[in-house]
C-alpha atoms as a PDB file:
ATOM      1  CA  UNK A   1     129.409  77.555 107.596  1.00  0.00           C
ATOM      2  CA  UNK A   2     128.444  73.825 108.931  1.00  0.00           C
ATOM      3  CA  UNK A   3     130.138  72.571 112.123  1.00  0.00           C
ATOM      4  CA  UNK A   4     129.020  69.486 112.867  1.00  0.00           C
ATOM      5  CA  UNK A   5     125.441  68.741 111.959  1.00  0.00           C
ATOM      6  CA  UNK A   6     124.880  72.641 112.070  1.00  0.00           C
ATOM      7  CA  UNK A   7     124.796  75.814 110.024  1.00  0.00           C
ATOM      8  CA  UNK A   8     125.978  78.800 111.409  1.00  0.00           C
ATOM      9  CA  UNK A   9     126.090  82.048 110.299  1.00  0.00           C
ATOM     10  CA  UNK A  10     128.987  84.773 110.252  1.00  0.00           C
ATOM     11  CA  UNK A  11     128.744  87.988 109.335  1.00  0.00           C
ATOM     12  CA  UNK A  12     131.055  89.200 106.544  1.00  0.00           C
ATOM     13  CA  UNK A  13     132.713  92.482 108.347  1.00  0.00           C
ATOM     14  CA  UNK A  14     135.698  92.602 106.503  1.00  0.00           C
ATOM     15  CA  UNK A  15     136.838  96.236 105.563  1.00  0.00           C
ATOM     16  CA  UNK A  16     133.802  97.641 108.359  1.00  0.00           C
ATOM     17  CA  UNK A  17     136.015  99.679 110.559  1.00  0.00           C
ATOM     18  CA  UNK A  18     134.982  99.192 114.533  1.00  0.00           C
ATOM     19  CA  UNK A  19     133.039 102.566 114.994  1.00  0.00           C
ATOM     20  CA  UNK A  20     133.350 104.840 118.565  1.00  0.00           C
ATOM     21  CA  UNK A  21     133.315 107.812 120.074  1.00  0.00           C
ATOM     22  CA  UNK A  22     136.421 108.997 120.562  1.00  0.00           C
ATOM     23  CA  UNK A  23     137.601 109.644 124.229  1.00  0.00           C
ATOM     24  CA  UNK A  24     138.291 113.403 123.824  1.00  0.00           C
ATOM     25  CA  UNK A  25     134.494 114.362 123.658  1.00  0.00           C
ATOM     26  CA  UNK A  26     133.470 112.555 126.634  1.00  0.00           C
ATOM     27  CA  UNK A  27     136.079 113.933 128.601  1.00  0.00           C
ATOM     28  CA  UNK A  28     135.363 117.735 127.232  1.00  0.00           C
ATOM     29  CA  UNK A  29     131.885 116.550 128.363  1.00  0.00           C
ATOM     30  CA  UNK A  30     133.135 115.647 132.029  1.00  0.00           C
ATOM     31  CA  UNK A  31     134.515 118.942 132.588  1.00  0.00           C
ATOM     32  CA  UNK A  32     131.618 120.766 131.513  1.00  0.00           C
ATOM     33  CA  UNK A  33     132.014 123.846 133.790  1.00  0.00           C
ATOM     34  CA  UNK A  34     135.093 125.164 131.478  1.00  0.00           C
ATOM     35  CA  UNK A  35     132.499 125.427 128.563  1.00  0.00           C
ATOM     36  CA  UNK A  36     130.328 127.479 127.704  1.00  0.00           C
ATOM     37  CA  UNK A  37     127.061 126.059 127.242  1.00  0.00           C
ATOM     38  CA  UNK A  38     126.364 126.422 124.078  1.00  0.00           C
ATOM     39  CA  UNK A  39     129.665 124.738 123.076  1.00  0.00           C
ATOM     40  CA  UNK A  40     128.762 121.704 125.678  1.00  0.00           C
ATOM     41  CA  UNK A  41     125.250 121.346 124.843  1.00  0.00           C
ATOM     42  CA  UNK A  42     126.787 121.180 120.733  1.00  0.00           C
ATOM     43  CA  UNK A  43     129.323 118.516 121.714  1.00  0.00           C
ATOM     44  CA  UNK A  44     126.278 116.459 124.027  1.00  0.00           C
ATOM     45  CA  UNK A  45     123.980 116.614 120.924  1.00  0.00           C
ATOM     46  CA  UNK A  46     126.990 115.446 118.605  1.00  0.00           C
ATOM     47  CA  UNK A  47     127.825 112.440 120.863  1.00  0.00           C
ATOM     48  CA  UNK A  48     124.109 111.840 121.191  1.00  0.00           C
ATOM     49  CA  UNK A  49     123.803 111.445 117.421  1.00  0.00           C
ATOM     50  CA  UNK A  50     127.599 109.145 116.911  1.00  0.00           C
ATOM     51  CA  UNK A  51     126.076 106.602 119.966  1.00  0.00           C
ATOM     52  CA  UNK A  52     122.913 106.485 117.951  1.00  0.00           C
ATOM     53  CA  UNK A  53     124.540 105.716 114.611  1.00  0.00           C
ATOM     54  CA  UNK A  54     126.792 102.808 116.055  1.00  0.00           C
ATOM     55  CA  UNK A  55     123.607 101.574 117.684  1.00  0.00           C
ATOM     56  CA  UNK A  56     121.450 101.761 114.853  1.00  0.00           C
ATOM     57  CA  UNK A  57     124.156  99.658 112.876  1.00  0.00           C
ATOM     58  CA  UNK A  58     124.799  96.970 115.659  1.00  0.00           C
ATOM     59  CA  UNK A  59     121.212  96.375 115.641  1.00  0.00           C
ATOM     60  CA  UNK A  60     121.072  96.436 111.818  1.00  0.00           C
ATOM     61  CA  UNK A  61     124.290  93.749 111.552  1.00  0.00           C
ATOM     62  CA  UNK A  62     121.915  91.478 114.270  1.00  0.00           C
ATOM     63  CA  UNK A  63     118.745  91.762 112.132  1.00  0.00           C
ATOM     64  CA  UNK A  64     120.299  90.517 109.313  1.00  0.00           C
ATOM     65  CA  UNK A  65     122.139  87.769 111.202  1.00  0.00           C
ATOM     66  CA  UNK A  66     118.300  86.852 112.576  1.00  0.00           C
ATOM     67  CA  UNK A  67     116.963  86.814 108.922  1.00  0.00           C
ATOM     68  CA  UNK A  68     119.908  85.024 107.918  1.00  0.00           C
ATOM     69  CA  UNK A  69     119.422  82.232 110.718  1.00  0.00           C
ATOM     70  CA  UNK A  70     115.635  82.094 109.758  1.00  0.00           C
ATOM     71  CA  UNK A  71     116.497  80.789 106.199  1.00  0.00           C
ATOM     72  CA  UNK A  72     118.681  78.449 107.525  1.00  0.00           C
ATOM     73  CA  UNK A  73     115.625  76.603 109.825  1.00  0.00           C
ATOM     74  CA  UNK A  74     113.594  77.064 106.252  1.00  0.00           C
ATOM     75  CA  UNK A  75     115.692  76.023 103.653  1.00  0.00           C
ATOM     76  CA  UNK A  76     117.992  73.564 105.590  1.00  0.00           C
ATOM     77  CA  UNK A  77     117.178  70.905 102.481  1.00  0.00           C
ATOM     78  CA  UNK A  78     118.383  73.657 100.227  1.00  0.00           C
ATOM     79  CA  UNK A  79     122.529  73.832 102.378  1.00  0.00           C
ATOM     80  CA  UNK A  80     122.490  70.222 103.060  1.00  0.00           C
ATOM     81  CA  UNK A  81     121.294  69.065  99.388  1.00  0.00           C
ATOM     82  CA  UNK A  82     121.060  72.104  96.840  1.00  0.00           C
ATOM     83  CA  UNK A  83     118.950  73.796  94.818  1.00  0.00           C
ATOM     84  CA  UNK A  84     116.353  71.014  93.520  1.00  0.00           C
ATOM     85  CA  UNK A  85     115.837  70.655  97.395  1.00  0.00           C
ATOM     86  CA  UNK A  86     114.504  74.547  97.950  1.00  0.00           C
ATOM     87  CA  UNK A  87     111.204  75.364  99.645  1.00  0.00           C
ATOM     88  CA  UNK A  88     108.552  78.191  98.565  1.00  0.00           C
ATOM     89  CA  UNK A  89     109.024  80.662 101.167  1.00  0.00           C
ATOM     90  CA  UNK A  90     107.965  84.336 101.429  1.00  0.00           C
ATOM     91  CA  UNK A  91     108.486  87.545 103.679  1.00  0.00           C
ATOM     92  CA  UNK A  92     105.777  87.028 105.696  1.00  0.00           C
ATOM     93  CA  UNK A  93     107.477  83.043 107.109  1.00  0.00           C
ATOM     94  CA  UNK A  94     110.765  84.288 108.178  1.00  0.00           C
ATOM     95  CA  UNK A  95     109.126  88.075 109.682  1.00  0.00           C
ATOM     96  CA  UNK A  96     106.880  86.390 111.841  1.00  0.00           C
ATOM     97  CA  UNK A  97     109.744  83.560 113.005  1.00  0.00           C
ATOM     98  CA  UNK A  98     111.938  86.520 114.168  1.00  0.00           C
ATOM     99  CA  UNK A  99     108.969  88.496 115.098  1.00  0.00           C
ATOM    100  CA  UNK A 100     109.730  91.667 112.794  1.00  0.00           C
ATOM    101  CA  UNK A 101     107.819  93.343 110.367  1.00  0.00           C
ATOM    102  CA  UNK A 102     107.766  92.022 106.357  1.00  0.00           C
ATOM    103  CA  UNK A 103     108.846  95.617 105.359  1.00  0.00           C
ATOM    104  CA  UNK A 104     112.318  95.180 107.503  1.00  0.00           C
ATOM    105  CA  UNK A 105     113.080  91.361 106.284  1.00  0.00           C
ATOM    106  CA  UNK A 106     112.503  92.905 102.466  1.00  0.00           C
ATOM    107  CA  UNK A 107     114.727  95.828 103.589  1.00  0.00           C
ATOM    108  CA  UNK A 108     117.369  93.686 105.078  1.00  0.00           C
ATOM    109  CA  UNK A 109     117.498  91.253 101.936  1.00  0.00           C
ATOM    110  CA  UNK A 110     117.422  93.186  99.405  1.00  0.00           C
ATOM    111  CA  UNK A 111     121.206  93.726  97.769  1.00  0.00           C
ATOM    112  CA  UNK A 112     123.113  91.363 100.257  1.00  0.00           C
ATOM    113  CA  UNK A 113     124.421  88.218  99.012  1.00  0.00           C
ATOM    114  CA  UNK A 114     124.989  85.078 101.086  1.00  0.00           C
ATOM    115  CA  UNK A 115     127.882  82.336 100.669  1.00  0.00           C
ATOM    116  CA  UNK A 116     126.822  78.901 101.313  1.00  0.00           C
ATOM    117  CA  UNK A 117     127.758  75.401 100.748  1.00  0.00           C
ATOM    118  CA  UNK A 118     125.790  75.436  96.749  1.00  0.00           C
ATOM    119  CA  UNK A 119     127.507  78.780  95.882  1.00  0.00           C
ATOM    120  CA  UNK A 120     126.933  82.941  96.855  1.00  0.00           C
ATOM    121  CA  UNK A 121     123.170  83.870  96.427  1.00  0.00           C
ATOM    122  CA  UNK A 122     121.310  87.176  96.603  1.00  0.00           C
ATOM    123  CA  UNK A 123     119.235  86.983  99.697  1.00  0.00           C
ATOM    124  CA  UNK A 124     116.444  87.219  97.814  1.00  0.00           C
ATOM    125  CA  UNK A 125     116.866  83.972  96.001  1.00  0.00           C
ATOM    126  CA  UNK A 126     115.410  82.350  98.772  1.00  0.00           C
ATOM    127  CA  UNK A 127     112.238  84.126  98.606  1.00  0.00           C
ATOM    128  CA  UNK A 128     109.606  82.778  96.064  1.00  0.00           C
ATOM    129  CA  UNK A 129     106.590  80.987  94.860  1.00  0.00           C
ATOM    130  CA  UNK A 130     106.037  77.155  95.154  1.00  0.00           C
ATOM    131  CA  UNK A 131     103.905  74.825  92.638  1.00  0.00           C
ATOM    132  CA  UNK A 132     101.313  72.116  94.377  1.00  0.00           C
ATOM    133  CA  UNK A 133     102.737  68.542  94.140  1.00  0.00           C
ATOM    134  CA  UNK A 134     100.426  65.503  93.761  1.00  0.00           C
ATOM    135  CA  UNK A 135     101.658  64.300  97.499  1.00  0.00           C
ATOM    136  CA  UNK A 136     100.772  67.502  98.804  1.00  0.00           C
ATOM    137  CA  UNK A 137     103.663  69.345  99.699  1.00  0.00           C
ATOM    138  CA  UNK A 138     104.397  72.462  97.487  1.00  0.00           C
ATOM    139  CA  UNK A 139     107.716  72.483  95.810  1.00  0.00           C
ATOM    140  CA  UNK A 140     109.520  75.364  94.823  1.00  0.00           C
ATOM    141  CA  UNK A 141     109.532  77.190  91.536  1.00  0.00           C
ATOM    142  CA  UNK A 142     112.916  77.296  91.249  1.00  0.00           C
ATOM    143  CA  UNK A 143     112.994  73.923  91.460  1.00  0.00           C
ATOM    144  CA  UNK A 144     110.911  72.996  89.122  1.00  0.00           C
ATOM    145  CA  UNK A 145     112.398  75.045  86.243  1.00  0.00           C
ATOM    146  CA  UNK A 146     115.281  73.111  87.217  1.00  0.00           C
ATOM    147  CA  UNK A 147     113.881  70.032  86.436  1.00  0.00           C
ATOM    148  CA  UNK A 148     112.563  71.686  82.765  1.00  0.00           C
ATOM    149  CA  UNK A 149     116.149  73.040  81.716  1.00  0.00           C
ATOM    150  CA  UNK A 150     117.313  69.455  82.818  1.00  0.00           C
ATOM    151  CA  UNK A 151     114.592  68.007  80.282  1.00  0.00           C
ATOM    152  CA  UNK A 152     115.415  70.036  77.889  1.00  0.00           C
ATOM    153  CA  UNK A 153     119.000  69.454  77.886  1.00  0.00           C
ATOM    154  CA  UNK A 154     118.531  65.985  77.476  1.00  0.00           C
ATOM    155  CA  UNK A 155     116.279  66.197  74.910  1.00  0.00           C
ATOM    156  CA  UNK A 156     116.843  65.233  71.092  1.00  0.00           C
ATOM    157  CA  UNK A 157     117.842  68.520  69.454  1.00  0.00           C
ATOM    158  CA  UNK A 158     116.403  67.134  66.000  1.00  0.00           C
ATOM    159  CA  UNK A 159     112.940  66.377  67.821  1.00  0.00           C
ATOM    160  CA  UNK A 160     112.615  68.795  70.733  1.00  0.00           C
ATOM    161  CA  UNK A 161     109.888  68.313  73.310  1.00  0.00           C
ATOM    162  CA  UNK A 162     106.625  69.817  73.266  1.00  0.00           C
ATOM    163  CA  UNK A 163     105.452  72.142  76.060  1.00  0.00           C
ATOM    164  CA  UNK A 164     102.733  69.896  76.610  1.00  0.00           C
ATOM    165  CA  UNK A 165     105.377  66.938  77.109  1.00  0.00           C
ATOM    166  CA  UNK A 166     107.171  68.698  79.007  1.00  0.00           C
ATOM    167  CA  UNK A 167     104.043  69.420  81.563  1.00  0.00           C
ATOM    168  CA  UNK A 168     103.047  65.453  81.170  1.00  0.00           C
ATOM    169  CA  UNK A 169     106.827  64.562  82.057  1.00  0.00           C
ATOM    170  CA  UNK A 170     106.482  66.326  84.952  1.00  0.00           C
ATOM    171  CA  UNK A 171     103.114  64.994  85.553  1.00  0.00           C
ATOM    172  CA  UNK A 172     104.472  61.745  85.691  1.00  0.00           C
ATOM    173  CA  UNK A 173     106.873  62.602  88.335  1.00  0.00           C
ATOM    174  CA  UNK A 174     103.809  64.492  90.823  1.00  0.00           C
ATOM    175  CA  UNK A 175     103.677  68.259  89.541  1.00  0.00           C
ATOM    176  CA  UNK A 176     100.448  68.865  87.891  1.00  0.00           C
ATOM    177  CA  UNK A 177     101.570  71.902  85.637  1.00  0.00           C
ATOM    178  CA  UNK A 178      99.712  73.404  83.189  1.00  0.00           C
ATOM    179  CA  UNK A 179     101.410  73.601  79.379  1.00  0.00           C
ATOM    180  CA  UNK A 180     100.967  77.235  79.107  1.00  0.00           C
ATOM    181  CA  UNK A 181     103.258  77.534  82.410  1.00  0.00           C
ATOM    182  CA  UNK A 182     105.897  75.316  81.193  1.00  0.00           C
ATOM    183  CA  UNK A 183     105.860  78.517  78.061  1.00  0.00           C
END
């Protein structure tokens, strides 16, 4: 959501019920000398393993709200502006801005879905190639097959464009694209 001049990100937990271990086992645990050992070391163990599962999903809810924030800083152009306004950007950019392994970010990514100002996106939308413009910059793929359905739609359906004037079109305008990748 944008407040202000920023984007901020909340974490959809609707329906998540608020894990933790219930009361009863730590207090079985306190008065360990009416167990038997057996039973109390079984009980330990169990609460071991619940404190490790709500752990492991706290810390899985704050990696995703770290990837999530990383995007933002990448693709700001993309919230404020929309799609034509996307960046390339890979794994690799937003693991080593939050310091995590490429592996985790795909992880993390892949399945969720993401509601911002231009709509709900996979995750993984954000992710992909760029094209080399003539000023230098790279623009994103996505972007430019925007600009191609746009030609295309505004083309004369009795005399449609060529591939090749479709790749001089967007010549003229600073991608260099080859006609065989406008195919």
């Amino acid at each position: 959501y944008k407040v202000g001049d920023e984007f901020h990100v909340m974490l959809n937990e609707d329906g998540l019920p608020k894990l933790r271990v219930n009361s009863m086992y730590r207090e079985v645990l306190s008065g360990a000398g009416k167990l038997e050992t057996e039973t109390r070391d079984y009980v330990q163990e169990k609460v071991r393993s619940a404190i490790w599962l709500i752990r492991s999903i706290h810390r899985r809810q704050r990696t995703i709200y770290k990837v999530m924030q990383s995007i933002i800083r990448f693709q700001l152009a993309f919230f404020e502006q929309g799609v034509s306004r996307l960046k390339p950007l890979n794994l690799r950019d937003v693991a080593d801005d939050i310091e995590m392994h490429e592996s985790t970010v795909s992880r993390v990514v892949n399945g969720k879905y993401m509601h911002t100002p231009q709509g709900i996106f996979e995750m993984r939308f954000f992710f992909h190639s760029g094209l080399g413009h003539a000023s230098g910059s790279e623009v994103s793929s996505i972007s430019v097959k925007q600009k191609i359905r746009k030609l295309i739609k505004t083309e004369d359906s009795r005399r449609p464009l060529s591939d090749a004037a479709v790749a001089t079109s967007l010549g003229e305008s600073g991608l260099q694209i080859a006609r065989r990748t406008v195919a």
